[in-house]
PDB file of N, CA and C in Angstrom:
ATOM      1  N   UNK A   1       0.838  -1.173   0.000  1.00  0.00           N
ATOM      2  CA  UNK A   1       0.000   0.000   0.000  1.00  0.00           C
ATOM      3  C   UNK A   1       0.886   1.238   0.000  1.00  0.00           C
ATOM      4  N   UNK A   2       0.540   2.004  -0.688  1.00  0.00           N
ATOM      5  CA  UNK A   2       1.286   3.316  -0.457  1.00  0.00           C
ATOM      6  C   UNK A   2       0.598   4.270  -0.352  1.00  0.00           C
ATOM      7  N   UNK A   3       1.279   5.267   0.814  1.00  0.00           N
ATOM      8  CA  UNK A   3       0.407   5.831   1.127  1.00  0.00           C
ATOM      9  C   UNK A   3       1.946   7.143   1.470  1.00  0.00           C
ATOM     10  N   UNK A   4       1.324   8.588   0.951  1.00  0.00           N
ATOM     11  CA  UNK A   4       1.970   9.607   1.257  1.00  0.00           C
ATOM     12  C   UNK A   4       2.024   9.764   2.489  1.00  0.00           C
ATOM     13  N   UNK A   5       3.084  10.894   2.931  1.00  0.00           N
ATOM     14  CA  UNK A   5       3.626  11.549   4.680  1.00  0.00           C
ATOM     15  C   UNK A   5       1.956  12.206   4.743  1.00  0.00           C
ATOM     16  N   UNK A   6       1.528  13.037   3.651  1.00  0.00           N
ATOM     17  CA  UNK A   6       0.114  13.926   3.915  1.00  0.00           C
ATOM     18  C   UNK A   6      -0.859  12.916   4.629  1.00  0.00           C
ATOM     19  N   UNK A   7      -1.345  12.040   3.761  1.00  0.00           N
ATOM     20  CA  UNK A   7      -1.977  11.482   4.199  1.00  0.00           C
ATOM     21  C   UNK A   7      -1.744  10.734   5.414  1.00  0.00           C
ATOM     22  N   UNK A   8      -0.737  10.453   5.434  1.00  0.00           N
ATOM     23  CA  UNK A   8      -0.751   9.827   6.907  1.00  0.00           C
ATOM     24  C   UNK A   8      -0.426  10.654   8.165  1.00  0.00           C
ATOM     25  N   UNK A   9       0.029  11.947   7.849  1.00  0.00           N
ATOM     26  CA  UNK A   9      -0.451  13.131   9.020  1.00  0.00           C
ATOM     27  C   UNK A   9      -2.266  13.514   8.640  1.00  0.00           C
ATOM     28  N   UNK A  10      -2.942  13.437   8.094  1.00  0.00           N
ATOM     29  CA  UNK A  10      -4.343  13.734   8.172  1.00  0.00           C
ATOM     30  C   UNK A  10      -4.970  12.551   8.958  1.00  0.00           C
ATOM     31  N   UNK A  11      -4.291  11.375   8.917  1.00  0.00           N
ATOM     32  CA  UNK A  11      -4.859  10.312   9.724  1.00  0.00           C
ATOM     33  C   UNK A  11      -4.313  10.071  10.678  1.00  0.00           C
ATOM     34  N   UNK A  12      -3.041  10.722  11.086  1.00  0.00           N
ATOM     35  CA  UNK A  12      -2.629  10.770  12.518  1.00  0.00           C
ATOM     36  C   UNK A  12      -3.276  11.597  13.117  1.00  0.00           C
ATOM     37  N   UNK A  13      -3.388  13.066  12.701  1.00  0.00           N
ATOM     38  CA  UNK A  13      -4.164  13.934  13.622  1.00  0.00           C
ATOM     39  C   UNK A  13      -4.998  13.811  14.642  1.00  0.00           C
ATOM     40  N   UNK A  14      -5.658  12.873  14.371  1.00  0.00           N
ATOM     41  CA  UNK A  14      -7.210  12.174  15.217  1.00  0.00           C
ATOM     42  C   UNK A  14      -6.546  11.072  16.562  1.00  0.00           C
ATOM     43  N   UNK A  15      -5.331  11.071  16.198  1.00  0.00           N
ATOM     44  CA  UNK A  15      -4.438   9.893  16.840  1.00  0.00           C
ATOM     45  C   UNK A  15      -4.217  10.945  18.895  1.00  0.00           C
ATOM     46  N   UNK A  16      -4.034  12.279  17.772  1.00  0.00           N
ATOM     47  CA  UNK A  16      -3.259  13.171  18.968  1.00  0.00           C
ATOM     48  C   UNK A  16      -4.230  13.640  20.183  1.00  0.00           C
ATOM     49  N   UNK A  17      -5.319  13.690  19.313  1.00  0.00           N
ATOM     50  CA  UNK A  17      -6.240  13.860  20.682  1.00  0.00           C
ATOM     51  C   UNK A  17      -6.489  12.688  21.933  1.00  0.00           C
ATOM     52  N   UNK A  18      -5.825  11.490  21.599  1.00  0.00           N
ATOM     53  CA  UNK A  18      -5.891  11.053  22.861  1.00  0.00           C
ATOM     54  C   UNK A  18      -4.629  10.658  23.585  1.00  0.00           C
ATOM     55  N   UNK A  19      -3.780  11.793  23.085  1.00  0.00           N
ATOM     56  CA  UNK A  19      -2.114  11.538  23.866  1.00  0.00           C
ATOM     57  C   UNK A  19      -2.545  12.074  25.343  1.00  0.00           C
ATOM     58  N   UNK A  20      -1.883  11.240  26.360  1.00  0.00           N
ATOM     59  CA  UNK A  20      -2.169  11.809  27.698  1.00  0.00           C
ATOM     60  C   UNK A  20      -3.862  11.555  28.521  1.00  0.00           C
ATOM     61  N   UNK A  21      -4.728  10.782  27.337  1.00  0.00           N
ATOM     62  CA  UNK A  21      -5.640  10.473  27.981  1.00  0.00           C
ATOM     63  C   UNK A  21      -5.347   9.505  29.557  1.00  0.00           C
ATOM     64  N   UNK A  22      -6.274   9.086  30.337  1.00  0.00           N
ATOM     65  CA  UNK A  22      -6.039   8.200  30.910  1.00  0.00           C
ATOM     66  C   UNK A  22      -7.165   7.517  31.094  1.00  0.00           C
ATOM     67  N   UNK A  23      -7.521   6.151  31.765  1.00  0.00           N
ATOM     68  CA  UNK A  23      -7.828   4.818  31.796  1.00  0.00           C
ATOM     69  C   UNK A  23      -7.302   4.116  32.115  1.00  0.00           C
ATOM     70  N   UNK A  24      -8.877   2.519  32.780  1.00  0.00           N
ATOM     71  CA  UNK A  24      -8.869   1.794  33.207  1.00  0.00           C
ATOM     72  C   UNK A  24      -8.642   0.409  32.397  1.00  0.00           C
ATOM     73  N   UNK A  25      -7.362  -0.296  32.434  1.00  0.00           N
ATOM     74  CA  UNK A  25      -7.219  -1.852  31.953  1.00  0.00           C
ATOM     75  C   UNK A  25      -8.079  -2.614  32.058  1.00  0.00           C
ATOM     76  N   UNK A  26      -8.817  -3.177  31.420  1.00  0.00           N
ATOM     77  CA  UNK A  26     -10.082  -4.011  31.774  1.00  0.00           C
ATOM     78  C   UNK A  26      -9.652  -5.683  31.164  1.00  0.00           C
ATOM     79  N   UNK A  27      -9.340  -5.910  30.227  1.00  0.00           N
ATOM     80  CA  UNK A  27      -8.571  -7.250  29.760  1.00  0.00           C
ATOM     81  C   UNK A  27      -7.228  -7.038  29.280  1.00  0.00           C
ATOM     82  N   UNK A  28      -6.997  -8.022  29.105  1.00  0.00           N
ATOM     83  CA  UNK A  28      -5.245  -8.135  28.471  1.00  0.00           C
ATOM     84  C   UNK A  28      -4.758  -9.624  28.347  1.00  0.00           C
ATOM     85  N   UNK A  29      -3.865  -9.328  27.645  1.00  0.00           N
ATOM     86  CA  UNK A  29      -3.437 -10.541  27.055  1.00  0.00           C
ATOM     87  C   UNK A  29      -1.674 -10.880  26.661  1.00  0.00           C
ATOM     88  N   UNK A  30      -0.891 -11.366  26.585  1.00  0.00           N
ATOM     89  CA  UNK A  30       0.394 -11.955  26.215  1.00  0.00           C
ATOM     90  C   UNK A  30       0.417 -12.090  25.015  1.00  0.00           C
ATOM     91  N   UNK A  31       1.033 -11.260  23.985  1.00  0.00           N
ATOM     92  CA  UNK A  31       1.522 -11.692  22.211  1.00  0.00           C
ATOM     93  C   UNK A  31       2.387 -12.790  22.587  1.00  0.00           C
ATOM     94  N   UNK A  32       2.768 -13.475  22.177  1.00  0.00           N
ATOM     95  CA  UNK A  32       3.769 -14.363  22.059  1.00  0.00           C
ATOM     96  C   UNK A  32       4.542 -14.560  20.947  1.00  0.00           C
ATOM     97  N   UNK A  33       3.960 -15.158  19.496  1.00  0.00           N
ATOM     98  CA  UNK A  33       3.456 -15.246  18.028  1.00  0.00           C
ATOM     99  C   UNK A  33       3.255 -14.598  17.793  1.00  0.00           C
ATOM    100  N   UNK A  34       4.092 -13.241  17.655  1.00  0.00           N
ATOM    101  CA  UNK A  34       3.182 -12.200  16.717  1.00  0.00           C
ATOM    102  C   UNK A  34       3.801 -12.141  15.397  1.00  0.00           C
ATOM    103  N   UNK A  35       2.505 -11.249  14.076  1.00  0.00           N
ATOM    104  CA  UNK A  35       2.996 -10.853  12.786  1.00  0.00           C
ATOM    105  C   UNK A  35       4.580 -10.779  12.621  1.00  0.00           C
ATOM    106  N   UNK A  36       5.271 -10.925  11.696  1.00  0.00           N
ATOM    107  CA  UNK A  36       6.537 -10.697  11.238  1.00  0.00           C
ATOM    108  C   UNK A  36       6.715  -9.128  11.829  1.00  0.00           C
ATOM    109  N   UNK A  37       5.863  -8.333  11.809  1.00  0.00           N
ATOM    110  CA  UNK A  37       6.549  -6.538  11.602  1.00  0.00           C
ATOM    111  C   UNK A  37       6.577  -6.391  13.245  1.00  0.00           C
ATOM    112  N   UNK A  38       6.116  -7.877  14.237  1.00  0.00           N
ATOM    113  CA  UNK A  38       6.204  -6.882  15.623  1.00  0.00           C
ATOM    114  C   UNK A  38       7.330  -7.713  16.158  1.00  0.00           C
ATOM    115  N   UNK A  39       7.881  -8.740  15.525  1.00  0.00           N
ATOM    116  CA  UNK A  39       8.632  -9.879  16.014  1.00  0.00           C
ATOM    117  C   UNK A  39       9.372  -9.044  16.932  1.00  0.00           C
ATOM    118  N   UNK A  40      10.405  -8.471  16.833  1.00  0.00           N
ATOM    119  CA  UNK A  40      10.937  -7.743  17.739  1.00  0.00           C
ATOM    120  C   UNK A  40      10.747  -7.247  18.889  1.00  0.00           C
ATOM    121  N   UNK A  41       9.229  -7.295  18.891  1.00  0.00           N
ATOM    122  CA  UNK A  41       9.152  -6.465  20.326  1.00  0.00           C
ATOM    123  C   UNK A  41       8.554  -7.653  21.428  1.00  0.00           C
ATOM    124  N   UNK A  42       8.075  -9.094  20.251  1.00  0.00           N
ATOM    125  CA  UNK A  42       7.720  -9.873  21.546  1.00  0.00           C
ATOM    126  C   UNK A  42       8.241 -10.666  22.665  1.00  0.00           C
ATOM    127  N   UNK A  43       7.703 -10.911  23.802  1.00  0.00           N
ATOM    128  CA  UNK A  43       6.273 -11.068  23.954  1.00  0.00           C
ATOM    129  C   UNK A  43       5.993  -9.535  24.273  1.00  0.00           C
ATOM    130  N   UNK A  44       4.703  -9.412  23.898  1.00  0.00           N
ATOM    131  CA  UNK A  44       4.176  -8.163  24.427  1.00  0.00           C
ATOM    132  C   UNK A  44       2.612  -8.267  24.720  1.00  0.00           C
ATOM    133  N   UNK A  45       2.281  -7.209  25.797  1.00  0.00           N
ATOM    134  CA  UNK A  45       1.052  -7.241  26.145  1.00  0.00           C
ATOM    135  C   UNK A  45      -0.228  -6.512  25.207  1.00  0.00           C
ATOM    136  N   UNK A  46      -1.151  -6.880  24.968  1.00  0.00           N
ATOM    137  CA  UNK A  46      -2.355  -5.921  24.172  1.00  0.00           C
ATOM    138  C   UNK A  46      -3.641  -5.888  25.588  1.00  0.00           C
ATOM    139  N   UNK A  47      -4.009  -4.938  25.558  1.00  0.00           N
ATOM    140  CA  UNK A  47      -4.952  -4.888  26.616  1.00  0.00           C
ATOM    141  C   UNK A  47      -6.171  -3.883  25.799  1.00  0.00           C
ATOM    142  N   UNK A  48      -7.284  -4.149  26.523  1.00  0.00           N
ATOM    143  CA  UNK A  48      -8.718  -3.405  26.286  1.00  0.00           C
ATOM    144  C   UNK A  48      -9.008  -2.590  27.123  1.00  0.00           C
ATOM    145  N   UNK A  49      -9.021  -0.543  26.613  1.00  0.00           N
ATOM    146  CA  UNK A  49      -8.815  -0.068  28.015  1.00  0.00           C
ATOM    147  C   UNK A  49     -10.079   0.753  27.804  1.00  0.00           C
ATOM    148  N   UNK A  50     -10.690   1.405  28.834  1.00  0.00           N
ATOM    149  CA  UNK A  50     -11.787   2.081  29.241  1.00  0.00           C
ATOM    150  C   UNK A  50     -11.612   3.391  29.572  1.00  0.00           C
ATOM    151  N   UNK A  51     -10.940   4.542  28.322  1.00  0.00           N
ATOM    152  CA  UNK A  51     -10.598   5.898  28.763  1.00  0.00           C
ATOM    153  C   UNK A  51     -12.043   6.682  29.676  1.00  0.00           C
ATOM    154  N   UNK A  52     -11.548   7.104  30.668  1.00  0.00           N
ATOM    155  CA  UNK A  52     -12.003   7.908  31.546  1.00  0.00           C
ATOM    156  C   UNK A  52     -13.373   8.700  30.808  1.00  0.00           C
ATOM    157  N   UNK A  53     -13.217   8.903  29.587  1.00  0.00           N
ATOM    158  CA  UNK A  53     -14.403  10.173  28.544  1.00  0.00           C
ATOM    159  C   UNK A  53     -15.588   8.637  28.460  1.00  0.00           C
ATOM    160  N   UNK A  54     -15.508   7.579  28.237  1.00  0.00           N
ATOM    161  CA  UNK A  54     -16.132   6.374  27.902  1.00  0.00           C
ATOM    162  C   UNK A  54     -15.818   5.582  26.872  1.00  0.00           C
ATOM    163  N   UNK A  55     -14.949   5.831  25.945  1.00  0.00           N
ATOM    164  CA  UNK A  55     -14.285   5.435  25.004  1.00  0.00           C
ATOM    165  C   UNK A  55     -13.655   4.348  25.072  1.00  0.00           C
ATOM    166  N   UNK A  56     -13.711   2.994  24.184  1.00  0.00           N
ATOM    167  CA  UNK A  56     -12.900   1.703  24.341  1.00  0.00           C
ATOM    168  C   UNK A  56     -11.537   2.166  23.635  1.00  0.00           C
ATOM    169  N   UNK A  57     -10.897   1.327  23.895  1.00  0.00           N
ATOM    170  CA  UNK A  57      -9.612   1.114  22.686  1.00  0.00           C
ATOM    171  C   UNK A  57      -8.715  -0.042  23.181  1.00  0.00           C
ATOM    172  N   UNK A  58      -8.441  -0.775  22.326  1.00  0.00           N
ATOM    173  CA  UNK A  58      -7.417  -1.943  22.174  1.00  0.00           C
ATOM    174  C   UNK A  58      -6.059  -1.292  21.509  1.00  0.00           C
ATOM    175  N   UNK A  59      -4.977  -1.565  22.854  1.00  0.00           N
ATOM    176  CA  UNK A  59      -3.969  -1.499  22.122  1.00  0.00           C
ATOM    177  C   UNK A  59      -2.713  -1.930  23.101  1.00  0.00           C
ATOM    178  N   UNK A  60      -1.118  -1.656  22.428  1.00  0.00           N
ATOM    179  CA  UNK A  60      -0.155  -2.463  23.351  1.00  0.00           C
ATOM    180  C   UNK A  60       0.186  -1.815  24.497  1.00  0.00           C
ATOM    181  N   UNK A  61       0.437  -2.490  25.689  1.00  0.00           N
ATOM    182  CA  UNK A  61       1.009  -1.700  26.878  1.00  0.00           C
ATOM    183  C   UNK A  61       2.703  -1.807  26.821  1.00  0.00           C
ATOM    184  N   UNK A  62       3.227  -0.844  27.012  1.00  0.00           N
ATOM    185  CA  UNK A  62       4.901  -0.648  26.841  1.00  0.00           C
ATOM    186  C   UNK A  62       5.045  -0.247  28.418  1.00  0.00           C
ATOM    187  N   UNK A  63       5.971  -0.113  28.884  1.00  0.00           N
ATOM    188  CA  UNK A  63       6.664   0.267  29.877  1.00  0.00           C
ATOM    189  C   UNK A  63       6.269  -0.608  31.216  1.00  0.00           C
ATOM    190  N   UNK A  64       6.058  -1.871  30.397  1.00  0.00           N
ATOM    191  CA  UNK A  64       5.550  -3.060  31.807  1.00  0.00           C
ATOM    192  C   UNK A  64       6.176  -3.832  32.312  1.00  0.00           C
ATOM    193  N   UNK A  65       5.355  -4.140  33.728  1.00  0.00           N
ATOM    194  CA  UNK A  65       6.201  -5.382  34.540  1.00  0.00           C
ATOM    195  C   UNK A  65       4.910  -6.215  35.185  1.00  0.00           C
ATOM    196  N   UNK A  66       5.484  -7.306  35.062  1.00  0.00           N
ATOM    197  CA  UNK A  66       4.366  -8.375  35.343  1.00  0.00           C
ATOM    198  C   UNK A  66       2.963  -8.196  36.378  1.00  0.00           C
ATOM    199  N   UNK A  67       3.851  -7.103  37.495  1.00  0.00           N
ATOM    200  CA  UNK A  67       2.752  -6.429  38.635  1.00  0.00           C
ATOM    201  C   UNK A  67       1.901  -5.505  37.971  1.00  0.00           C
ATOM    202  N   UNK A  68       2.399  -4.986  36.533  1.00  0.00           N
ATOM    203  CA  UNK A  68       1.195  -4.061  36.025  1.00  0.00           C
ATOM    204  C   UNK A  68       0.395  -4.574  35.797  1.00  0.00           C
ATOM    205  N   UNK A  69       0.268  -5.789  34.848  1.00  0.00           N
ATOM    206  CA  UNK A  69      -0.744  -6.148  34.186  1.00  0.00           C
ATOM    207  C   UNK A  69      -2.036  -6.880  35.286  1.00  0.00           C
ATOM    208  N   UNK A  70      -2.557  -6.227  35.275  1.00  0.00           N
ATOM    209  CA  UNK A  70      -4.260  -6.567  36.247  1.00  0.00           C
ATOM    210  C   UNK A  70      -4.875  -5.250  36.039  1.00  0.00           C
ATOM    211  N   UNK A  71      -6.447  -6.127  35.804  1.00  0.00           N
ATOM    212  CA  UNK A  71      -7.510  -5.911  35.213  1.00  0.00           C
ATOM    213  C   UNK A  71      -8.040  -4.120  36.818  1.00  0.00           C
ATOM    214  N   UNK A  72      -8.455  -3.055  36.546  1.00  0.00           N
ATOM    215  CA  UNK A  72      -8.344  -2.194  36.791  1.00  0.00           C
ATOM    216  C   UNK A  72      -7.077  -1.383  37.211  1.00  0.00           C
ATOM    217  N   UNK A  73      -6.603  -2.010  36.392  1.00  0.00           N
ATOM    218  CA  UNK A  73      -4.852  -0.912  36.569  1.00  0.00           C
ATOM    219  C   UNK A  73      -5.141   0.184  35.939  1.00  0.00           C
ATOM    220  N   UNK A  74      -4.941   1.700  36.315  1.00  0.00           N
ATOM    221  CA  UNK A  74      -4.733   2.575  35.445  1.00  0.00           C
ATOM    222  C   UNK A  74      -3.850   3.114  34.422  1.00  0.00           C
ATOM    223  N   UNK A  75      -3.696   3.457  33.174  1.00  0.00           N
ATOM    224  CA  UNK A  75      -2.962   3.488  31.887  1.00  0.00           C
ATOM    225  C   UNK A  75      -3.055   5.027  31.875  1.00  0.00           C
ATOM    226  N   UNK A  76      -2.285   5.299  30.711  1.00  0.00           N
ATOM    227  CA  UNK A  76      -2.384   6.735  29.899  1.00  0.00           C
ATOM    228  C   UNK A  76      -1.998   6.242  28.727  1.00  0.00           C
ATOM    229  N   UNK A  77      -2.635   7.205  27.392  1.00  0.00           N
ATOM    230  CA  UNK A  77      -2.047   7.004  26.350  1.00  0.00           C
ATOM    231  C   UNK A  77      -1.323   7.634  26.107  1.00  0.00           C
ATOM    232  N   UNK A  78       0.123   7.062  25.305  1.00  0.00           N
ATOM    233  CA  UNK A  78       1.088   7.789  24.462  1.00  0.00           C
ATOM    234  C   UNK A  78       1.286   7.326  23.128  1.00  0.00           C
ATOM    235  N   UNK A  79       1.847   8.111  22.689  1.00  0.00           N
ATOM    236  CA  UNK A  79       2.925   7.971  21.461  1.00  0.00           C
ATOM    237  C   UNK A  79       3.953   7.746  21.077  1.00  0.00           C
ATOM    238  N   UNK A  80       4.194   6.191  20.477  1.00  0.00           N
ATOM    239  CA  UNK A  80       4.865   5.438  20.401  1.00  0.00           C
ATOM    240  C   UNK A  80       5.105   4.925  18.665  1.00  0.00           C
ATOM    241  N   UNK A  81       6.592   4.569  18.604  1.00  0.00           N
ATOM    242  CA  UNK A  81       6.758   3.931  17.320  1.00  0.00           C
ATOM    243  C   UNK A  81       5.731   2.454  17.010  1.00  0.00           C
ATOM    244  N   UNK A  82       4.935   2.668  16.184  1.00  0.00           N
ATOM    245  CA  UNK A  82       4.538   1.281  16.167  1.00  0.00           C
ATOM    246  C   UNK A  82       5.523   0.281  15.677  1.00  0.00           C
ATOM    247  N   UNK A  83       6.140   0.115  14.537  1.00  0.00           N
ATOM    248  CA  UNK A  83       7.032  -0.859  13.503  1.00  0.00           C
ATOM    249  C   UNK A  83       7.873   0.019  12.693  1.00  0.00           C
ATOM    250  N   UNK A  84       9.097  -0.513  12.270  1.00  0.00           N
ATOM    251  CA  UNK A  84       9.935  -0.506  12.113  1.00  0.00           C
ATOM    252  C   UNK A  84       9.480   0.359  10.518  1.00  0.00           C
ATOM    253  N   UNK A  85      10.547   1.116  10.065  1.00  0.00           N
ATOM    254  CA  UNK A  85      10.314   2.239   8.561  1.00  0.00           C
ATOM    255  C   UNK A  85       9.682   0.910   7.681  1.00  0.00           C
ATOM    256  N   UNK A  86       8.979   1.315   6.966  1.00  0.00           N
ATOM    257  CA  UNK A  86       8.535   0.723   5.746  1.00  0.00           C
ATOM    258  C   UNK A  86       9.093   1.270   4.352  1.00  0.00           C
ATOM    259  N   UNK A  87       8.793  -0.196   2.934  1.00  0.00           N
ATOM    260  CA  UNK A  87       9.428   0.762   2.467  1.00  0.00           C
ATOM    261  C   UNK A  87       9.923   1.677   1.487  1.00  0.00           C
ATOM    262  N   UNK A  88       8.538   2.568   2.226  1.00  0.00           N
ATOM    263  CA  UNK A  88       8.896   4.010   2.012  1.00  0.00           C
ATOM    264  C   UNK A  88       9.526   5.083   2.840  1.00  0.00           C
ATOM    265  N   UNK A  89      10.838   4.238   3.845  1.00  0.00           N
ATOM    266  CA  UNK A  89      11.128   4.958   4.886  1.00  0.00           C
ATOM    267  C   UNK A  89       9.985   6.104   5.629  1.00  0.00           C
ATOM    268  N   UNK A  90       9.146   5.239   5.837  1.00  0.00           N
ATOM    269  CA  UNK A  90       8.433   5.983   6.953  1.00  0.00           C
ATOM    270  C   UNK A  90       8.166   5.021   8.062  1.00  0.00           C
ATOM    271  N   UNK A  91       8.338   5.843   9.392  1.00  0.00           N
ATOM    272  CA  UNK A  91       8.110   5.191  10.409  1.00  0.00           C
ATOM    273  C   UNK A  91       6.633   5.502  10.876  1.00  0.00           C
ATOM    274  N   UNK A  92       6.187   4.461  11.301  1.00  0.00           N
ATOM    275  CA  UNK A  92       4.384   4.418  12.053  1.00  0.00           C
ATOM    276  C   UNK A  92       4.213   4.775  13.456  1.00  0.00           C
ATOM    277  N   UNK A  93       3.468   5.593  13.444  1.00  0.00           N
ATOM    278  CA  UNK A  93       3.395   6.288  14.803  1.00  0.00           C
ATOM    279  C   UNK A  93       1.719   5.925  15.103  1.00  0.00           C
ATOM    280  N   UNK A  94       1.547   5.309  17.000  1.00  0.00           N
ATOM    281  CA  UNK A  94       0.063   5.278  16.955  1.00  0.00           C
ATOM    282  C   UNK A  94       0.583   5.503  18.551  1.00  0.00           C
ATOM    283  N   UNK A  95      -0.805   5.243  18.832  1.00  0.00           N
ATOM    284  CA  UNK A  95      -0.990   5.030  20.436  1.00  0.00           C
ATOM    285  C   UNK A  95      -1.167   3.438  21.387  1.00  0.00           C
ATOM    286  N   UNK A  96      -0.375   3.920  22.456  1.00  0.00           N
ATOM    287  CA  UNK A  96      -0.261   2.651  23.106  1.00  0.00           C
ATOM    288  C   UNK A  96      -0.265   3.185  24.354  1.00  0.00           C
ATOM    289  N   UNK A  97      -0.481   1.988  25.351  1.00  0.00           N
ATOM    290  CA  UNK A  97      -0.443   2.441  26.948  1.00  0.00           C
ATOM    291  C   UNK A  97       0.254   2.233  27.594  1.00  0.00           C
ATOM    292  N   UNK A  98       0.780   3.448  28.811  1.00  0.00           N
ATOM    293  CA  UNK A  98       1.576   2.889  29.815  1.00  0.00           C
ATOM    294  C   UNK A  98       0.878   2.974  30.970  1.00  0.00           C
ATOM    295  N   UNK A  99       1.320   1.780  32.138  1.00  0.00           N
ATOM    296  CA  UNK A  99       0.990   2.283  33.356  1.00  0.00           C
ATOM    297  C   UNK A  99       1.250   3.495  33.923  1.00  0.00           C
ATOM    298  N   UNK A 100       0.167   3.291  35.026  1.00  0.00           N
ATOM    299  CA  UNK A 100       0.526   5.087  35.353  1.00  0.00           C
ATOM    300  C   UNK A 100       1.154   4.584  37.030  1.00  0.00           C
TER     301      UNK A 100
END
């Protein structure tokens, strides 16, 4: 797929409004097996979180330790590299959670 820097700052934009949100961990889970593009980072956690506004979102928790992961832990979202340049030397930027 190719896709221009424009376009993919018009579809990040929407990304930024929830930098610094915060929320409640409600499930989660262990990657183990993941896709070829995350190999590197596994194992890693994906969790289902419950931002504070009411909003769901699924996504990875970074900055963890085994005592984080339980179900009403509080998170924040940041901004994080998702995968490695593609290639069209661009790197993917989304949101993911850390404990707080």
């Amino acid at each position: 797929m190719i896709t221009t820097p424009v376009k993919l700052w018009r579809r990040g934009k929407k990304l930024v409004n929830h930098i610094g949100k915060t929320g409640t961990l409600l499930h989660w889970t262990i990657v183990r097996v993941p896709p070829k593009h995350f190999a590197d980072q596994a194992p890693y956690p994906v969790g289902i979180v419950k931002l504070d506004d009411g909003e769901m979102m699924v996504g990875q928790i970074v900055d963890w330790s085994e005592k984080d992961l339980k179900s009403g832990r509080e998170v924040v979202a940041v901004m994080r590299r998702i995968t490695h340049e593609d290639a069209e030397n661009i790197i993917p930027y989304g949101i993911k959670f850390k404990p707080v």
